[in-house]
N, C-alpha and C. Protein backbone atom coordinates (compact mmCIF):
# COMPACT_ATOMS: atom_id res chain seq x y z
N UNK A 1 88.31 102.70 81.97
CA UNK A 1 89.28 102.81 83.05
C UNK A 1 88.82 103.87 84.04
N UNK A 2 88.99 103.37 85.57
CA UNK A 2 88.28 104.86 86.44
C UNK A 2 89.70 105.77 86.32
N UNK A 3 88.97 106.88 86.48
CA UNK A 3 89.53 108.31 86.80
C UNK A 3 90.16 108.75 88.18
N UNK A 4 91.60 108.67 88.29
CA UNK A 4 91.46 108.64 89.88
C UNK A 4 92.95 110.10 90.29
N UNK A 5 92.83 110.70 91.40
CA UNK A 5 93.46 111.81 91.61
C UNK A 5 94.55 111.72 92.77
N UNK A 6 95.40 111.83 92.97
CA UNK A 6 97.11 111.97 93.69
C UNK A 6 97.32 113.28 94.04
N UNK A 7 96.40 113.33 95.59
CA UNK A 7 96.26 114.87 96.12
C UNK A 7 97.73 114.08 97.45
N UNK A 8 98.52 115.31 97.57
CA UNK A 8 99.44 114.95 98.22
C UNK A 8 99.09 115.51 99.62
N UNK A 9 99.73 115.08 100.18
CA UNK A 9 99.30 115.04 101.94
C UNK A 9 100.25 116.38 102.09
N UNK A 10 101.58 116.91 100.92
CA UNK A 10 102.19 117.98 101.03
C UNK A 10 101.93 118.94 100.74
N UNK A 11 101.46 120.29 101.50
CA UNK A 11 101.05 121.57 101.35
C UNK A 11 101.57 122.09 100.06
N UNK A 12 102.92 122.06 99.75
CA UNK A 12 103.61 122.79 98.87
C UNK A 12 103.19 122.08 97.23
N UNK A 13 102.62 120.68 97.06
CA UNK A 13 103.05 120.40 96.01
C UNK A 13 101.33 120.60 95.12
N UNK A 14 101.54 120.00 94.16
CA UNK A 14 100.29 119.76 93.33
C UNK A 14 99.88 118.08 92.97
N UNK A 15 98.89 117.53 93.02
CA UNK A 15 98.46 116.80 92.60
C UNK A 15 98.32 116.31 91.20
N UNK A 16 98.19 115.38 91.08
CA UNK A 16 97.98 114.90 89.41
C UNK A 16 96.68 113.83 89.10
N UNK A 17 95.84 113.76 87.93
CA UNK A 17 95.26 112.78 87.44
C UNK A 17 96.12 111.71 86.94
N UNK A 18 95.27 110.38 87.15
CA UNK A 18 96.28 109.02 86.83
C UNK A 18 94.68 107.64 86.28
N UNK A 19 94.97 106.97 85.30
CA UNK A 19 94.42 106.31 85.16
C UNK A 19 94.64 104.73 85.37
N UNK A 20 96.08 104.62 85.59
CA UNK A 20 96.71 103.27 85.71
C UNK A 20 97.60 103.50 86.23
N UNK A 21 98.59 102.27 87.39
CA UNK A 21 99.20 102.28 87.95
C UNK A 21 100.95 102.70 87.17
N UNK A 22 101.01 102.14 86.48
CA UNK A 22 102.25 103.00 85.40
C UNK A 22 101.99 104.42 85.28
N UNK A 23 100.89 105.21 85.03
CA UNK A 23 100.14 106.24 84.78
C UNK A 23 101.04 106.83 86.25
N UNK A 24 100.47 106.31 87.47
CA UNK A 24 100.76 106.71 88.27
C UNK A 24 101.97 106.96 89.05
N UNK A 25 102.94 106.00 89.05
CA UNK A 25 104.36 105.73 88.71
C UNK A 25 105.18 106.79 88.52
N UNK A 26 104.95 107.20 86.62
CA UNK A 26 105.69 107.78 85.98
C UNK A 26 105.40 109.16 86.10
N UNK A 27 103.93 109.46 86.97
CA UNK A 27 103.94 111.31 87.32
C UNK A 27 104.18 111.08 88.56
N UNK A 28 104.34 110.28 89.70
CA UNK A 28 104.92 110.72 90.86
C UNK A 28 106.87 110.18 91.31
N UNK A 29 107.08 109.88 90.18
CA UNK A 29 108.78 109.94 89.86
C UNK A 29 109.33 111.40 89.98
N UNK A 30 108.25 111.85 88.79
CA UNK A 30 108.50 113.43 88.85
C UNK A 30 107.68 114.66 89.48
N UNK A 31 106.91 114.43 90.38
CA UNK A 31 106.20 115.22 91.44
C UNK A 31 106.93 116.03 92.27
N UNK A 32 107.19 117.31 92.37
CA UNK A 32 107.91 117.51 92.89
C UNK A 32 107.66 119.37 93.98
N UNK A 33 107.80 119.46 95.14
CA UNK A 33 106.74 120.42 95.62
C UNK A 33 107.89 121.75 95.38
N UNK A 34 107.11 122.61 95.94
CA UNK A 34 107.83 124.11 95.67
C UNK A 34 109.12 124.25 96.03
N UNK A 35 109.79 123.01 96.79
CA UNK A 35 111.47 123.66 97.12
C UNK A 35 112.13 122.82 96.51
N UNK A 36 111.38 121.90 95.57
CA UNK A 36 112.34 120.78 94.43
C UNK A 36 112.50 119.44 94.88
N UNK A 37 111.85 119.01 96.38
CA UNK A 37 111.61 118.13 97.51
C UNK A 37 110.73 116.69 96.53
N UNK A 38 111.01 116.02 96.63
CA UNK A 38 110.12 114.50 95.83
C UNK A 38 108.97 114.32 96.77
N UNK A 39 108.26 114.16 96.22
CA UNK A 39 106.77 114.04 97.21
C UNK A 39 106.50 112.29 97.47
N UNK A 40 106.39 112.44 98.80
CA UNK A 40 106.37 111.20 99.45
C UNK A 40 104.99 110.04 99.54
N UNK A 41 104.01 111.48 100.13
CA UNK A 41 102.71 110.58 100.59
C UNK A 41 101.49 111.33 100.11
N UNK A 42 100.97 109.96 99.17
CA UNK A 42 99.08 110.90 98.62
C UNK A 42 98.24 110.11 98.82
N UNK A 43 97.49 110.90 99.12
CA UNK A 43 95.45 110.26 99.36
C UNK A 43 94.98 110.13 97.34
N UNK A 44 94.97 108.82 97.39
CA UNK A 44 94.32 108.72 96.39
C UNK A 44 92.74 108.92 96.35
N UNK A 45 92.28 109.63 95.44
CA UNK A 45 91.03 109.92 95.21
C UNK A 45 90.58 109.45 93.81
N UNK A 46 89.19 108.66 94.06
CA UNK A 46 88.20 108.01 93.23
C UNK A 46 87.80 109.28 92.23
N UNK A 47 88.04 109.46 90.94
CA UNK A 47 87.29 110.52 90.43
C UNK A 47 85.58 110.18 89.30
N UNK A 48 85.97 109.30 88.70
CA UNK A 48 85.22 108.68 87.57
C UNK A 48 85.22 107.34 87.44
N UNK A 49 84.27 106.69 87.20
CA UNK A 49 84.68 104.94 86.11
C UNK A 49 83.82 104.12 87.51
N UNK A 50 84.07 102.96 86.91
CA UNK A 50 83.18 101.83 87.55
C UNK A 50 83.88 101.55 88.90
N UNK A 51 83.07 100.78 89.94
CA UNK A 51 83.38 100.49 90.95
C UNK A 51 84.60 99.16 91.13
């Protein structure tokens, strides 16, 4: 499975690793930036795994 990263376009928050779309789902349900705000919009990034 590739390796892929959920850098948020929001200054305040943190990003997460995700390997599958459920993967991905269920940590940006709960993403949440420094004033408790739900994070809206991320640049997914390619980290590892096949093309």
């Amino acid at each position: 499975m590739p390796k892929l990263h959920a850098q948020p376009y929001d200054p305040d928050a943190n990003g997460f690793y995700f390997e599958s779309m459920e993967d991905y789902v269920s940590k940006a349900k709960l993403n949440r930036n420094s004033f408790g705000d739900v994070v809206e919009e991320y640049e997914i990034q390619f980290i590892d795994g096949e093309d």
